[in-house]
PDB file of N, CA and C in Angstrom:
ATOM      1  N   UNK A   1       0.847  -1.166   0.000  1.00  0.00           N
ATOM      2  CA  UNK A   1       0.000   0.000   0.000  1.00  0.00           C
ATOM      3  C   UNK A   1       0.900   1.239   0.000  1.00  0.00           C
ATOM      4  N   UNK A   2       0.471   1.781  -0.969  1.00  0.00           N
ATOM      5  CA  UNK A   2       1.407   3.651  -0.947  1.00  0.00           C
ATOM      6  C   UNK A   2       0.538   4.240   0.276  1.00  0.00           C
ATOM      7  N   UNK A   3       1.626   5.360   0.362  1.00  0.00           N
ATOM      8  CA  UNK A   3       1.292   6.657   1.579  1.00  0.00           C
ATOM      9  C   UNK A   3       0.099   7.361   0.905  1.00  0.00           C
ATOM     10  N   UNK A   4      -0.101   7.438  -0.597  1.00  0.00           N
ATOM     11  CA  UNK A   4      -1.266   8.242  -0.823  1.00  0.00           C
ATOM     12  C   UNK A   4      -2.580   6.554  -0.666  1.00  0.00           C
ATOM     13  N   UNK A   5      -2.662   5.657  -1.153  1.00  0.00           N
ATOM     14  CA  UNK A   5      -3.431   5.179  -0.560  1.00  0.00           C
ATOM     15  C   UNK A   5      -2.982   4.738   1.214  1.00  0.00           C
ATOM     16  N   UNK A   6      -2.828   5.168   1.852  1.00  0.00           N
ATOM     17  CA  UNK A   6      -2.871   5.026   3.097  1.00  0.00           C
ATOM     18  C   UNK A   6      -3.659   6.062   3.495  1.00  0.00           C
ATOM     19  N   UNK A   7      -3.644   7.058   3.106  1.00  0.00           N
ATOM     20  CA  UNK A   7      -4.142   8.694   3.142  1.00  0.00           C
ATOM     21  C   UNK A   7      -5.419   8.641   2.315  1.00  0.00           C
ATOM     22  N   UNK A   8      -5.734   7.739   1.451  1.00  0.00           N
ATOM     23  CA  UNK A   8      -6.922   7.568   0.990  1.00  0.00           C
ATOM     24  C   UNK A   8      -7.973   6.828   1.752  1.00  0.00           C
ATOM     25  N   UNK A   9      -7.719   5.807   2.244  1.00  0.00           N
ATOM     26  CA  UNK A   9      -7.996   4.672   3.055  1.00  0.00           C
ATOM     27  C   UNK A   9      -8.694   5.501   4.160  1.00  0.00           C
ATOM     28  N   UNK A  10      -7.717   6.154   5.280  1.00  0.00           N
ATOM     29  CA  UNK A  10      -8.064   6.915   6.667  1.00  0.00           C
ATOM     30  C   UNK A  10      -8.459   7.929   6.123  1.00  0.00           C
ATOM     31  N   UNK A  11      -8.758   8.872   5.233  1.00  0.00           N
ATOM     32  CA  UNK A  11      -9.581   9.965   4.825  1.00  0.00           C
ATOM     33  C   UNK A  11     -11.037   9.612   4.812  1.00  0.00           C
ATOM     34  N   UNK A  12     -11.180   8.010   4.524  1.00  0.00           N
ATOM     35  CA  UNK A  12     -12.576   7.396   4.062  1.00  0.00           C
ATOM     36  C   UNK A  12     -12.874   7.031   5.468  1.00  0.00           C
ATOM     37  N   UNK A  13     -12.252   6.368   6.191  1.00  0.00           N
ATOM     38  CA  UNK A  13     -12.646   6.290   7.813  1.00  0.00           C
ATOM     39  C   UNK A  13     -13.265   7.145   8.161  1.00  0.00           C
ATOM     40  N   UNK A  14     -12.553   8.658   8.382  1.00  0.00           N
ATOM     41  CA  UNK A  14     -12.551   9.936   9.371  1.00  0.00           C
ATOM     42  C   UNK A  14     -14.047  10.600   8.716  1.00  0.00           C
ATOM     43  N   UNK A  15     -13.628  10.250   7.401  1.00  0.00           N
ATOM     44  CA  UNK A  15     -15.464  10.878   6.596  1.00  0.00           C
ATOM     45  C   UNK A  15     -14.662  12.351   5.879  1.00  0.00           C
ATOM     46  N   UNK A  16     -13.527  12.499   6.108  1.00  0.00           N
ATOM     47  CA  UNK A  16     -12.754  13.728   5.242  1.00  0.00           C
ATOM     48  C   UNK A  16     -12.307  13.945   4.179  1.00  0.00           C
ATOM     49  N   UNK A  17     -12.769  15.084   3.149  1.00  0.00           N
ATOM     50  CA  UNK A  17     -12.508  14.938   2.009  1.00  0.00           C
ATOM     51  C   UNK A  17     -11.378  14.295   1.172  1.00  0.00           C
ATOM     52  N   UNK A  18     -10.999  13.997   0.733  1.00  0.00           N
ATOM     53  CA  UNK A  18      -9.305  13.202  -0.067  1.00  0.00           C
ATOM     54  C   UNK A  18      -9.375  14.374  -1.661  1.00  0.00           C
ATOM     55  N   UNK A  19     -10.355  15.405  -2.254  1.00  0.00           N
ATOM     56  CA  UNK A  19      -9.887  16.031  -3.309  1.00  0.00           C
ATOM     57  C   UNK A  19      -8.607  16.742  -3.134  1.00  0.00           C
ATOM     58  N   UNK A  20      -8.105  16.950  -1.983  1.00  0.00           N
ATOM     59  CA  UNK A  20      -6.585  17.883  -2.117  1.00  0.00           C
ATOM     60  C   UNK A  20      -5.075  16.958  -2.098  1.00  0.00           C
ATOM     61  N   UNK A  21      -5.573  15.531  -2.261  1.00  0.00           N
ATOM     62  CA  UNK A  21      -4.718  14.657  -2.484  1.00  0.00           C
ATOM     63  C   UNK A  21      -4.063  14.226  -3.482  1.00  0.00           C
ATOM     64  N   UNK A  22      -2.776  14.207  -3.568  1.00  0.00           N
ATOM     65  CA  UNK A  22      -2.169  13.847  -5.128  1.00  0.00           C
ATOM     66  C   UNK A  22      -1.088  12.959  -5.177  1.00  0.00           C
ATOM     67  N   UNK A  23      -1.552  12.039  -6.026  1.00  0.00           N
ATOM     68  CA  UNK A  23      -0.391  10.925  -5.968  1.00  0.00           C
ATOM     69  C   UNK A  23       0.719  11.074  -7.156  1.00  0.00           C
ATOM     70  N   UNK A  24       1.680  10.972  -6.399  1.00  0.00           N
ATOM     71  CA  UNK A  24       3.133  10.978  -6.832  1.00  0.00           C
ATOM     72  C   UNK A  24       3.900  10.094  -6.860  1.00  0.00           C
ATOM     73  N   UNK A  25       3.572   9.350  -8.272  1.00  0.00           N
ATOM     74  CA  UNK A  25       4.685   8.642  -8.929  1.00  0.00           C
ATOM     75  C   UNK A  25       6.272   8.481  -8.689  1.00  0.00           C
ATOM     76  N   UNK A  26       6.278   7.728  -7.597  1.00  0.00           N
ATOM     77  CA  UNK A  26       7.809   7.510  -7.243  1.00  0.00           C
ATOM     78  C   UNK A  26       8.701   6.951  -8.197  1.00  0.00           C
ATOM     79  N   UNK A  27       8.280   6.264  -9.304  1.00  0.00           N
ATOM     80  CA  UNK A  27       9.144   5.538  -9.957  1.00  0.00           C
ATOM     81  C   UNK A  27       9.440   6.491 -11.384  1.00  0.00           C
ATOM     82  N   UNK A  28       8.775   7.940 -11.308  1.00  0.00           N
ATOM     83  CA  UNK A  28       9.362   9.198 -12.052  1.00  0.00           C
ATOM     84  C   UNK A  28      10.588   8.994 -11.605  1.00  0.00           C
ATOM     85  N   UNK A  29      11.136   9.190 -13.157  1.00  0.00           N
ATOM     86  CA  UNK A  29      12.577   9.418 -13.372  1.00  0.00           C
ATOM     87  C   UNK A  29      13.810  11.000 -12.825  1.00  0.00           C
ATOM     88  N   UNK A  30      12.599  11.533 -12.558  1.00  0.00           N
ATOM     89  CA  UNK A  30      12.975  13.002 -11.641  1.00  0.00           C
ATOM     90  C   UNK A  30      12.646  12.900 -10.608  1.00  0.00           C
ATOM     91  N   UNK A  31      11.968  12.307  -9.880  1.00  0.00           N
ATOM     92  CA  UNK A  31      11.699  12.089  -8.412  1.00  0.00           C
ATOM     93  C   UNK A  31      13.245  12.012  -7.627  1.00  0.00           C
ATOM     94  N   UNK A  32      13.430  12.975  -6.575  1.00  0.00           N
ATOM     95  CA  UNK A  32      14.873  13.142  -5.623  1.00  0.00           C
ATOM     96  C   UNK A  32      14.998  11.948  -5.077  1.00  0.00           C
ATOM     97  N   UNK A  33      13.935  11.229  -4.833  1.00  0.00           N
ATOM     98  CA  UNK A  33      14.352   9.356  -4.031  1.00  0.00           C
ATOM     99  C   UNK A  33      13.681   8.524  -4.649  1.00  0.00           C
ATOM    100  N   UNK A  34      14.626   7.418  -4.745  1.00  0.00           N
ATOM    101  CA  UNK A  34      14.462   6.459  -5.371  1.00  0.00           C
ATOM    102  C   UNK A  34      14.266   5.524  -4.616  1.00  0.00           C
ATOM    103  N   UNK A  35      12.790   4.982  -4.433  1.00  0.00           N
ATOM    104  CA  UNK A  35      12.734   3.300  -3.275  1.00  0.00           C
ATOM    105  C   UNK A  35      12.633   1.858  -4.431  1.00  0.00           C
ATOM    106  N   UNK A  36      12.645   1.303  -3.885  1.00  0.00           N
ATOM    107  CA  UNK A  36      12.370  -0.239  -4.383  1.00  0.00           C
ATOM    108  C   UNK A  36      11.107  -0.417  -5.056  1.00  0.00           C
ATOM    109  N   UNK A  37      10.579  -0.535  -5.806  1.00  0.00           N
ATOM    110  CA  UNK A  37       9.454  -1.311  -6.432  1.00  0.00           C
ATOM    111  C   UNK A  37       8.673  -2.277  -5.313  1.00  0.00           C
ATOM    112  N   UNK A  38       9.362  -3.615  -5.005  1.00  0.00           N
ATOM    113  CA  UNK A  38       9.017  -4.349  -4.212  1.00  0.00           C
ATOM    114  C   UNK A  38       9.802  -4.375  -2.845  1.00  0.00           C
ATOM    115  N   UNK A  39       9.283  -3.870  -1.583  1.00  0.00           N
ATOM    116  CA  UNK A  39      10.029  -4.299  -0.098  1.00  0.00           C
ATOM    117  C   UNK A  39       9.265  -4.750   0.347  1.00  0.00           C
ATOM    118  N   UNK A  40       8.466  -5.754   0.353  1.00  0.00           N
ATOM    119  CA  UNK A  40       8.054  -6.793   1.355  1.00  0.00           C
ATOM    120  C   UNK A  40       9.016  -7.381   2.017  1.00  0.00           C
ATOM    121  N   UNK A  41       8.698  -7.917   3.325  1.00  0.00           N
ATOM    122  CA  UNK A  41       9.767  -8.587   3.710  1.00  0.00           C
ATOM    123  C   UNK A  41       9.351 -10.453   4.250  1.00  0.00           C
ATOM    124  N   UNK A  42      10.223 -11.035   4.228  1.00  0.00           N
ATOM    125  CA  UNK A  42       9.802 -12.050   4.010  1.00  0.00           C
ATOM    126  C   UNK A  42       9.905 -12.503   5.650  1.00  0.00           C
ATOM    127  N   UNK A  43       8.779 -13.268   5.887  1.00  0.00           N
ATOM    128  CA  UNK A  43       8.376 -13.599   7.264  1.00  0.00           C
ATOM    129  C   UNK A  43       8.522 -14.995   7.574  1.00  0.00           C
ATOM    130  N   UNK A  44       9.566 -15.770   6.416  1.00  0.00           N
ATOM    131  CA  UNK A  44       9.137 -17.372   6.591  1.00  0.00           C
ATOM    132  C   UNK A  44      10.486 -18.118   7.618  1.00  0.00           C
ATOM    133  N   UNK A  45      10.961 -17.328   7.853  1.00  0.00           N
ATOM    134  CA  UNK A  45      12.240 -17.588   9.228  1.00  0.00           C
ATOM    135  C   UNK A  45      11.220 -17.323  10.557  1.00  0.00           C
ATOM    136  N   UNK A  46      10.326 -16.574  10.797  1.00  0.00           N
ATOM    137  CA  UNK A  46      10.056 -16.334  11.914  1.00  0.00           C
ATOM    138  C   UNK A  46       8.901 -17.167  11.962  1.00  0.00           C
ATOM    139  N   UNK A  47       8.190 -17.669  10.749  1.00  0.00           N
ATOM    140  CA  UNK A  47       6.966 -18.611  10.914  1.00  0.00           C
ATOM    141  C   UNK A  47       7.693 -20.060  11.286  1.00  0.00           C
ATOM    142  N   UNK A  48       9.146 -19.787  10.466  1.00  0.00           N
ATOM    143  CA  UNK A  48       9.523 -21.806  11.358  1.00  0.00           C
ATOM    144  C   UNK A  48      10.121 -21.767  12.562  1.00  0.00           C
ATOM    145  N   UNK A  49      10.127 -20.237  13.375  1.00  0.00           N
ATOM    146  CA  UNK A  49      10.761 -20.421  14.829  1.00  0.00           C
ATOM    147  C   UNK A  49       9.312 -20.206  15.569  1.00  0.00           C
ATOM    148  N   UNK A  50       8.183 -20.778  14.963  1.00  0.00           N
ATOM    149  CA  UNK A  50       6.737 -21.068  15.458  1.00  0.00           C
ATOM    150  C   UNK A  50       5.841 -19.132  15.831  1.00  0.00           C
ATOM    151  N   UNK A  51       6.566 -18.181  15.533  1.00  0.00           N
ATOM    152  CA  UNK A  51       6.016 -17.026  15.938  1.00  0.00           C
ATOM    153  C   UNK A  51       5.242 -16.684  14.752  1.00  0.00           C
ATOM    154  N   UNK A  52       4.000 -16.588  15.126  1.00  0.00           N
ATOM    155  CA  UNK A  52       3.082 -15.556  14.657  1.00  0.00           C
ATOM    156  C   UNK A  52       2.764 -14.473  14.020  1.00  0.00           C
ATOM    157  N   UNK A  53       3.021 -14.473  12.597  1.00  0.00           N
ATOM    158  CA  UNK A  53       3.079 -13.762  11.920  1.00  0.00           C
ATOM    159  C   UNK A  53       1.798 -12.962  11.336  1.00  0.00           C
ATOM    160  N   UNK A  54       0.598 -13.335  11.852  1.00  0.00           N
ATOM    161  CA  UNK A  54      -0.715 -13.123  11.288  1.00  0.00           C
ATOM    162  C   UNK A  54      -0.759 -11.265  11.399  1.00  0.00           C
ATOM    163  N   UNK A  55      -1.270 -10.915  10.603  1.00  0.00           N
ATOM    164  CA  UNK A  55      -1.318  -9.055  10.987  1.00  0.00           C
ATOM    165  C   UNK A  55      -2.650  -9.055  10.762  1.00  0.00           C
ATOM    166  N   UNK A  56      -2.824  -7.490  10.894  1.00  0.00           N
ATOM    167  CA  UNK A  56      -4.359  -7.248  11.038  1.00  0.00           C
ATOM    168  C   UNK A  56      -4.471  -6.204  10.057  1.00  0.00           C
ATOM    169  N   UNK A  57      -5.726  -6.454   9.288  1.00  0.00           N
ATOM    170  CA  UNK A  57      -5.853  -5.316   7.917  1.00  0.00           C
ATOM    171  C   UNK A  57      -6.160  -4.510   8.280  1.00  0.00           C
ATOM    172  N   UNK A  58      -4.854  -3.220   7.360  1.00  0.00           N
ATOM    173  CA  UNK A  58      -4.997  -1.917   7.426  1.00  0.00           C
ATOM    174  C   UNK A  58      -6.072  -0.995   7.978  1.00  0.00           C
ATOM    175  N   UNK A  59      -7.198  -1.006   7.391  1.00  0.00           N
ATOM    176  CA  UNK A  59      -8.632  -0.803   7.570  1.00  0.00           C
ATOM    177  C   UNK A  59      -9.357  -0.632   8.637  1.00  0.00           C
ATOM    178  N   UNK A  60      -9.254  -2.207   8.747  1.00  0.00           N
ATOM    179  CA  UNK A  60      -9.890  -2.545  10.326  1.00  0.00           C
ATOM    180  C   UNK A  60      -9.119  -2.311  11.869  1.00  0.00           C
ATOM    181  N   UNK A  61      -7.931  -1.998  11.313  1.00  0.00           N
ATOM    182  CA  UNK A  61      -7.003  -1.695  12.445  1.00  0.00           C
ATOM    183  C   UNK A  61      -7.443  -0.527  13.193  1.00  0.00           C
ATOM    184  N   UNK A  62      -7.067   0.618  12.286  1.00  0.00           N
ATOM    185  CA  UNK A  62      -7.183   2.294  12.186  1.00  0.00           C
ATOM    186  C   UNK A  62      -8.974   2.028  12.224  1.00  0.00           C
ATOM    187  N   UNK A  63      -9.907   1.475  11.935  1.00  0.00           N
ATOM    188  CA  UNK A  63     -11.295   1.822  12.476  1.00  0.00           C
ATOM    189  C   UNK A  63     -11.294   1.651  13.923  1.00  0.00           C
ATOM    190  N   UNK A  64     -10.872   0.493  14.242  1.00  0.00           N
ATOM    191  CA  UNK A  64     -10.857   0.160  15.678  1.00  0.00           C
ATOM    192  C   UNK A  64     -10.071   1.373  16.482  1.00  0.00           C
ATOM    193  N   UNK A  65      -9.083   1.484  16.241  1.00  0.00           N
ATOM    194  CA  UNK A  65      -8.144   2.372  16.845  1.00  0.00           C
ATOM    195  C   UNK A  65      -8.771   3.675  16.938  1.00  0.00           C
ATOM    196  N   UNK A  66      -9.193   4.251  15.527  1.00  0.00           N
ATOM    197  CA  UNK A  66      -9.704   5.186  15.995  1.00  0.00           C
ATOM    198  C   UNK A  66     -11.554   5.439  16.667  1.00  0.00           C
ATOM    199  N   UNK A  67     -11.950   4.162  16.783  1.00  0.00           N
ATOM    200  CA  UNK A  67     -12.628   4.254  16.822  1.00  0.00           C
ATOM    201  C   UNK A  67     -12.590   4.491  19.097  1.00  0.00           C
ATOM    202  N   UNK A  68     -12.135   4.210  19.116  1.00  0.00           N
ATOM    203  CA  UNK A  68     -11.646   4.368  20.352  1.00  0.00           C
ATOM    204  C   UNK A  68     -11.224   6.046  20.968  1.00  0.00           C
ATOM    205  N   UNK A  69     -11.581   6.510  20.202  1.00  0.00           N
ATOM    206  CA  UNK A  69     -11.724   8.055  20.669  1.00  0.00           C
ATOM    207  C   UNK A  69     -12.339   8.952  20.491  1.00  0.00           C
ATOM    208  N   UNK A  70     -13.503   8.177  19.521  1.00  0.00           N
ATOM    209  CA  UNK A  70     -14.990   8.210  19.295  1.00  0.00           C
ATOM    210  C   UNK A  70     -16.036   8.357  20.460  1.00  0.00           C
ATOM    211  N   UNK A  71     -16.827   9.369  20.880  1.00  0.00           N
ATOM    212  CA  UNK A  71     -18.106   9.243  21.755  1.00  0.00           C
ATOM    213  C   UNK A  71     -19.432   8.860  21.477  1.00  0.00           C
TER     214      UNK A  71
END
């Protein structure tokens, strides 16, 4: 997930507009930083030392979370 969909995602939570949002093509050839295409990281050393790798989706995380400061 990119930072602008991350920022898309919790804009749709909060109920706040996302039109002043603009996504920026990192893999522009003028862009000042250059990241990886793919950084996942691979979790299959820590699944055979039996730990728990399960995560919790993006989404439902940040609803819960914020939902917790909700009245």
């Amino acid at each position: 997930m990119t930072k602008y969909e991350m920022a898309i995602k919790l804009a749709e939570i909060l109920g706040v507009p996302t039109d002043h949002l603009v996504r920026v093509d990192t893999l522009d050839e003028s862009a000042t930083v250059h990241r990886p295409v793919d950084a996942h990281l691979d979790t299959g050393r820590l699944k055979e030392l039996g730990i728990n790798v399960q995560g919790v989706d993006f989404v439902s995380w940040w609803r819960r979370y914020l939902g917790a400061y909700r009245h």
